[in-house]
Protein backbone atom coordinates (compact mmCIF):
# COMPACT_ATOMS: atom_id res chain seq x y z
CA UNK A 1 -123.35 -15.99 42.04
CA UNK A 2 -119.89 -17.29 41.13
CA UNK A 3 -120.89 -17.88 37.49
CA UNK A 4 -122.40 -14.25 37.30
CA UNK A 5 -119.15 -12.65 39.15
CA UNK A 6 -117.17 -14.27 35.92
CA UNK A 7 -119.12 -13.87 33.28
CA UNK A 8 -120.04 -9.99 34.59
CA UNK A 9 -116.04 -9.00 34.63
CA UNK A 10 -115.97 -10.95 30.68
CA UNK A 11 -118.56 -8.58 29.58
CA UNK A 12 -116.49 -5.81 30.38
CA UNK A 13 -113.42 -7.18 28.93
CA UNK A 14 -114.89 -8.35 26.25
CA UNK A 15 -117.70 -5.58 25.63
CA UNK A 16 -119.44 -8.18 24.79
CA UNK A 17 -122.95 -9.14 26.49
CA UNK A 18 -123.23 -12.43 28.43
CA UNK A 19 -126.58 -14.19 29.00
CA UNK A 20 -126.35 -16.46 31.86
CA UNK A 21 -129.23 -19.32 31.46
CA UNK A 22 -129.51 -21.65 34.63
CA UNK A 23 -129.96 -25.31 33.45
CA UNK A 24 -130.14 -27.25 36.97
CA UNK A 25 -131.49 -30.88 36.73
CA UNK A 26 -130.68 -34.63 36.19
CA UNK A 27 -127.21 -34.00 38.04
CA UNK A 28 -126.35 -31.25 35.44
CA UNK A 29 -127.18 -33.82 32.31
CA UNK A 30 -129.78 -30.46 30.91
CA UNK A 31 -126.88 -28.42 30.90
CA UNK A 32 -124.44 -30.76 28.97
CA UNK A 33 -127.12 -31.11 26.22
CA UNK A 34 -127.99 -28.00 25.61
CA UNK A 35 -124.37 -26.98 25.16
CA UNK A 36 -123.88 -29.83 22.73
CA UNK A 37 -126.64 -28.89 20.89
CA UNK A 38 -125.52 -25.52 20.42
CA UNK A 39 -123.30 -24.09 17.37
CA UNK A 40 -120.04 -24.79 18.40
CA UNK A 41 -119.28 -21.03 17.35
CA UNK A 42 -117.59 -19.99 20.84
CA UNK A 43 -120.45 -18.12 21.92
CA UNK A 44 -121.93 -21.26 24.03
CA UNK A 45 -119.74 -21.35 27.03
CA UNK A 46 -120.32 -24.95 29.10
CA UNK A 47 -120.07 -23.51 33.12
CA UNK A 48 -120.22 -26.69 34.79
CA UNK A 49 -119.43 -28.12 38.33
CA UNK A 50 -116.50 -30.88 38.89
CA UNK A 51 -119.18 -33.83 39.41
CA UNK A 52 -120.72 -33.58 35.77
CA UNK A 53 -117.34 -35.14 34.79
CA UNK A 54 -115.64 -36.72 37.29
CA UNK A 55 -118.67 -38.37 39.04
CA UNK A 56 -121.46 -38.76 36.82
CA UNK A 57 -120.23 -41.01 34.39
CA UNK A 58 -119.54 -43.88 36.83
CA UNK A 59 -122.51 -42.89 39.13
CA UNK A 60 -125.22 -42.96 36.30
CA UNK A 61 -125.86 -45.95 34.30
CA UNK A 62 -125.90 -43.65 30.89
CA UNK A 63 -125.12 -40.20 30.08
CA UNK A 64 -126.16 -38.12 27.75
CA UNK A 65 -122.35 -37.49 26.31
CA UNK A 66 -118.76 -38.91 25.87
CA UNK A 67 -116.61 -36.78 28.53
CA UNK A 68 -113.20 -37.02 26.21
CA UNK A 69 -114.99 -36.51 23.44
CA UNK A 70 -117.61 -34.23 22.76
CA UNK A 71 -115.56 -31.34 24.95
CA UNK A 72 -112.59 -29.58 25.12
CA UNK A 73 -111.76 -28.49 28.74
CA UNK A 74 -111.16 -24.41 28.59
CA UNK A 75 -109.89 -23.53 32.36
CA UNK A 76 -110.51 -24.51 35.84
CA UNK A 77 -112.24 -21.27 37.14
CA UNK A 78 -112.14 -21.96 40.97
CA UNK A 79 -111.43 -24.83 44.14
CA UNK A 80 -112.94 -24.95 46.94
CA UNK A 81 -112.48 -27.94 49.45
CA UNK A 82 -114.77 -28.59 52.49
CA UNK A 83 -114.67 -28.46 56.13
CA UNK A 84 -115.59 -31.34 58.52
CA UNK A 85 -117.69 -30.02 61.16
CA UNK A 86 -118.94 -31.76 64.15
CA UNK A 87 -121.24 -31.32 66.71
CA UNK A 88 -119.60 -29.54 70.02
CA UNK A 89 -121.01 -32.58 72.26
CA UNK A 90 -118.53 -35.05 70.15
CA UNK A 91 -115.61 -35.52 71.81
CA UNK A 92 -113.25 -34.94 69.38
CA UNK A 93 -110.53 -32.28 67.98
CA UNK A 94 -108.63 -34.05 65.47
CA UNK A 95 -109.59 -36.15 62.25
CA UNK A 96 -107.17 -38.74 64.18
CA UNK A 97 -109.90 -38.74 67.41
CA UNK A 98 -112.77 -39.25 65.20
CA UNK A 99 -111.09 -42.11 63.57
CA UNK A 100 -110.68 -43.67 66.86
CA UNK A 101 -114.23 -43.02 68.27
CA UNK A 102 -115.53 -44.00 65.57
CA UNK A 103 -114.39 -47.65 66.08
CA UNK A 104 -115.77 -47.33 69.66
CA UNK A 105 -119.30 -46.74 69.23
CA UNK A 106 -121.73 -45.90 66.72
CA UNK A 107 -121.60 -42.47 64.40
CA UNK A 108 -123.34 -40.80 61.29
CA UNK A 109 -123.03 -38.56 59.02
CA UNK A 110 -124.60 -36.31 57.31
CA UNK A 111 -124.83 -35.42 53.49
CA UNK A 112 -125.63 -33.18 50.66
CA UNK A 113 -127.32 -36.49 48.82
CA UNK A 114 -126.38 -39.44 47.49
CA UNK A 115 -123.46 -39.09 45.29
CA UNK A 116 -122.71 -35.17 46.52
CA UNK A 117 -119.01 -33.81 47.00
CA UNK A 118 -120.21 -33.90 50.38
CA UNK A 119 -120.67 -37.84 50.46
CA UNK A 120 -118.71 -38.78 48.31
CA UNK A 121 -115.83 -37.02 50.02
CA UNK A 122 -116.57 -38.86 53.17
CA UNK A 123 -116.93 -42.02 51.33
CA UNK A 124 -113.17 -41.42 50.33
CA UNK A 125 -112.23 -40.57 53.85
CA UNK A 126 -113.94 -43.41 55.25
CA UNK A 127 -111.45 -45.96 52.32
CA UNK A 128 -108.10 -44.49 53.37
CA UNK A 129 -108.79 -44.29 56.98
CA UNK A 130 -111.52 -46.98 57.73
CA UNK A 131 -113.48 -44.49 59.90
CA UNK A 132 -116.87 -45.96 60.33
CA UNK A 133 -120.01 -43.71 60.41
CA UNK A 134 -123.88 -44.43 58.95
CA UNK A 135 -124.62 -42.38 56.11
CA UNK A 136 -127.68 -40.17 56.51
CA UNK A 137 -128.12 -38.44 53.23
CA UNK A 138 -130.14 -34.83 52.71
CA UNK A 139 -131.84 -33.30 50.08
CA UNK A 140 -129.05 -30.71 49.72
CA UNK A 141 -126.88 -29.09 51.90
CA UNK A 142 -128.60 -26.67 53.54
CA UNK A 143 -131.04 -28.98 55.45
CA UNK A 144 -128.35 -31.19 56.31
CA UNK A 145 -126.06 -28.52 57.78
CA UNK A 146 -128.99 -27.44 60.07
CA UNK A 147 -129.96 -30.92 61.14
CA UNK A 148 -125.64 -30.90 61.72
CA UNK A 149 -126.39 -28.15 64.11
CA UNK A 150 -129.34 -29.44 65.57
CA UNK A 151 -127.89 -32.67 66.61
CA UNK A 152 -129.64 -34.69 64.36
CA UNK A 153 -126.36 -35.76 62.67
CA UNK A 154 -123.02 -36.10 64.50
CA UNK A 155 -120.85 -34.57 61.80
CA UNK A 156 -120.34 -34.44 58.45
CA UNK A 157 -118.14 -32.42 55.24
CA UNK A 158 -119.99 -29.09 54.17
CA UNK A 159 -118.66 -25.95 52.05
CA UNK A 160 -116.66 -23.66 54.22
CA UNK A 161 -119.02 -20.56 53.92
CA UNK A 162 -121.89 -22.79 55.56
CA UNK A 163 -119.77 -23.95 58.03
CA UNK A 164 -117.85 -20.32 59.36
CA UNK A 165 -121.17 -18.62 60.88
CA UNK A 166 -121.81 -21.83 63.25
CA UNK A 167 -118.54 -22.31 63.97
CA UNK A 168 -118.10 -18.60 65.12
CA UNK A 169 -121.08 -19.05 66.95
CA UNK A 170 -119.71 -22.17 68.54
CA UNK A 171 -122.69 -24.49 67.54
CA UNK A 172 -120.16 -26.54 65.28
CA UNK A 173 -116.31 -27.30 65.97
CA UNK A 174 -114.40 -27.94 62.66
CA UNK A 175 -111.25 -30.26 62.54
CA UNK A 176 -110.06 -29.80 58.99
CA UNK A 177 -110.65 -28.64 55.50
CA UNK A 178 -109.90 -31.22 52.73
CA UNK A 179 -108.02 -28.94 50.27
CA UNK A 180 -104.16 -29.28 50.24
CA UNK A 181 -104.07 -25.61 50.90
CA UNK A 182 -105.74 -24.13 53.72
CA UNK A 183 -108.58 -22.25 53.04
CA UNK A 184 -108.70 -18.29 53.11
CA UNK A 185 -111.86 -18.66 55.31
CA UNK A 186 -110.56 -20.40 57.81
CA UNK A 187 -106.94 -20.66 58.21
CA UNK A 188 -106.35 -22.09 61.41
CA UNK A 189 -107.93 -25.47 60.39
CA UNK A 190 -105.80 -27.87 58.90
CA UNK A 191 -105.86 -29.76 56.01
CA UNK A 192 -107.00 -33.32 55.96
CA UNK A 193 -103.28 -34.35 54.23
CA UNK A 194 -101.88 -32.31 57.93
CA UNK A 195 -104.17 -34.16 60.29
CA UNK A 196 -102.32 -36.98 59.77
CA UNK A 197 -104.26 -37.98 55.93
CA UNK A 198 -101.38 -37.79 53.58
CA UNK A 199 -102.50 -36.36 50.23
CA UNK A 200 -105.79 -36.31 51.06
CA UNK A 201 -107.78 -33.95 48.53
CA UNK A 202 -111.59 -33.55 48.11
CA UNK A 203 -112.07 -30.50 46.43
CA UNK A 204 -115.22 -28.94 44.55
CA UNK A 205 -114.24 -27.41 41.37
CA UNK A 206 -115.73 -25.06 38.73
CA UNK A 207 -114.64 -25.20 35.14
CA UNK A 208 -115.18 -23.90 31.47
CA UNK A 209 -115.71 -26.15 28.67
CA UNK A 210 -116.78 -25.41 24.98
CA UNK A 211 -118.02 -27.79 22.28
CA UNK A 212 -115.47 -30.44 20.95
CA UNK A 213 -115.92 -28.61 17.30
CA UNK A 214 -115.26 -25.08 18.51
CA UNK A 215 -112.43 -23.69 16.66
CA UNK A 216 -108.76 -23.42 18.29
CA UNK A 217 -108.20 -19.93 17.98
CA UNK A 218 -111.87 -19.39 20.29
CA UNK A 219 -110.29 -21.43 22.44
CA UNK A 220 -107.23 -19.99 23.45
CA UNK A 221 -109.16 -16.15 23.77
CA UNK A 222 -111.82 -17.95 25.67
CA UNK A 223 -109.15 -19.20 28.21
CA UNK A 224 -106.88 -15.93 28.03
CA UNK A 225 -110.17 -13.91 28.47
CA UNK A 226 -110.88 -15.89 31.41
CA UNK A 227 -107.28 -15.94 32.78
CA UNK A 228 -107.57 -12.20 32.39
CA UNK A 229 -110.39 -12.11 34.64
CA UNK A 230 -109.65 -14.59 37.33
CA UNK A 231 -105.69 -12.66 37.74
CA UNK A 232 -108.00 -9.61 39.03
CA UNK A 233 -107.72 -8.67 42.97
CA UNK A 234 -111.31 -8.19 42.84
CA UNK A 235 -112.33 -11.44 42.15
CA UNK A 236 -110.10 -13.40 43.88
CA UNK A 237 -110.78 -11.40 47.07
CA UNK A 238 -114.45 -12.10 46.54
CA UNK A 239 -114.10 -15.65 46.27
CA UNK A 240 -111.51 -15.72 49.26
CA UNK A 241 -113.89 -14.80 51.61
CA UNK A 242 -116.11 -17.38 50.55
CA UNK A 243 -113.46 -20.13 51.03
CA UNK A 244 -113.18 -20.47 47.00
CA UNK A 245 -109.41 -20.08 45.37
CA UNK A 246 -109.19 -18.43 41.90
CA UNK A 247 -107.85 -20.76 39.44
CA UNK A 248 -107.26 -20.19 35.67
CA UNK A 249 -104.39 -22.06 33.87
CA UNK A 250 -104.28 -23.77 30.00
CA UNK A 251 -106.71 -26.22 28.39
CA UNK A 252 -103.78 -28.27 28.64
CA UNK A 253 -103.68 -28.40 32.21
CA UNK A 254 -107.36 -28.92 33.02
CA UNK A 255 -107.22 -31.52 30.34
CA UNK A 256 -104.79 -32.96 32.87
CA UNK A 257 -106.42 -32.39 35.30
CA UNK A 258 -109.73 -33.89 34.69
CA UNK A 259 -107.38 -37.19 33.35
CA UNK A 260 -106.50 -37.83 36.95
CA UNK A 261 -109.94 -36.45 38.78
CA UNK A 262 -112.01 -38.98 36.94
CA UNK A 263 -110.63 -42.53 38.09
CA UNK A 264 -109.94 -41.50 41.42
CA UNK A 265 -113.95 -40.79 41.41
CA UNK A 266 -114.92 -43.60 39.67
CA UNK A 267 -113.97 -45.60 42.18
CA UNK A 268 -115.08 -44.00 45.36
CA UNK A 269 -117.88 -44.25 43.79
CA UNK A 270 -118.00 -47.81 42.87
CA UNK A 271 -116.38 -48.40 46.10
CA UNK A 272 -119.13 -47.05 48.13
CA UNK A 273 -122.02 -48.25 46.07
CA UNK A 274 -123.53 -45.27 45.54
CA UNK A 275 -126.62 -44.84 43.33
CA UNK A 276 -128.81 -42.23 41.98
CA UNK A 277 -131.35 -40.75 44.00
């Protein structure tokens, strides 16, 4: 949906028609070749998810492609952090309690899969706080939130839009959201980094990247065509009320920005041993 919102405002801009061609499959590995593989003539845009980069490498024993080499990073499209929701019966309202009950009896968790933002931003939580929980891991998030709900799991991080309708129903309580900035969706939770966490951030990402051969100039209009698109009130209203923040920026500054995502991942996930499903 996100992807299509994009690309749908480009071919307006751009008068230009785009064809949107869904490559899901060995942890977005399908994708990443058949981008490579592709004339790197500008008209083979890479839309890939923050994990591709920043976790895959150290969570698979081989990929199928050098991430500083055979890429240049376009623009970060969007952020979106999650929100740690609990079950109501826990007695807990802070990140702080949860710490401490934690070390007082037995918890799990629940997850998205092995090596998902969703447990992989636990697993961070769990280093720079030494919260202790049992990781029970799902085949995706949707079965895990309603497990979450159920009772079936104690708490556990989700995306904010999966989180809201059970929280207004009050069959979840959240405690915080682990973006730096609060999120649209719900801002009277605080961030992780407020409930006591500083500089905690565990945030989902969506990005553009082309072909390490594509020319310069297809570059930049690439990134100012996408700039263009994410400045509109349109879109970033209907990714707000998702949860999701507009991005944007320079290659330069995803290029950045991907240099300091990718240890910090590497070793949360060597940290917490995790391995592919």
């Amino acid at each position: 949906m996100f992807t299509r919102l994009v690309t749908n405002k480009m071919e307006q801009e751009l008068k230009q028609p785009f064809v949107v061609e869904d490559r899901p499959g060995a942890g977005g590995h399908l994708a990443v070749v058949a981008a490579l593989q592709a004339p790197a003539d500008g008209y083979t845009i890479l839309f890939s998810i923050d994990t591709t980069f920043t976790v895959n490498p150290s969570l698979f024993k081989q990929i199928p492609f050098d991430p500083d080499k055979d890429f240049i990073p376009i623009s970060v499209l969007a952020k979106f952090g999650q929100a740690l929701g609990v079950q109501p019966s826990l007695p807990v309202n802070s990140v702080k309690e949860l710490q401490a009950l934690s070390l007082q009896r037995d918890l799990n968790y629940g997850s998205a899969g092995i090596g998902s933002p969703s447990h992989l931003s636990f697993a961070y939580l769990q280093a720079v706080t030494g919260i202790r929980a049992t990781h029970i891991p799902y085949r995706g998030g949707g079965p895990a939130v309603i497990d979450l709900v159920a009772g079936q799991v104690q708490f556990m991080f989700a995306t904010a839009a999966s989180v809201i309708p059970h929280v207004k129903s009050n069959r979840l309580r959240a405690l915080a959201v682990t973006s730096l900035k609060r999120s649209p969706s719900l801002p009277e939770l605080p961030t992780v980094d407020e409930a006591g966490v500083p500089k905690f951030e565990a945030v989902t990402w969506h990005g553009v990247v082309v072909p390490a051969a594509t020319p310069r100039p297809l570059v930049l209009k690439i990134n100012a065509e996408i700039n263009q698109v994410l400045a509109l009130a349109e879109v970033r209203e209907k990714l707000a009320v998702q949860g999701i923040e507009a991005q944007g920026g320079t290659p330069a500054e995803f290029a950045a920005f991907l240099k300091s995502e990718i240890p910090k991942w590497t070793k949360v996930v060597r940290d917490s041993g995790a391995k592919p499903e």
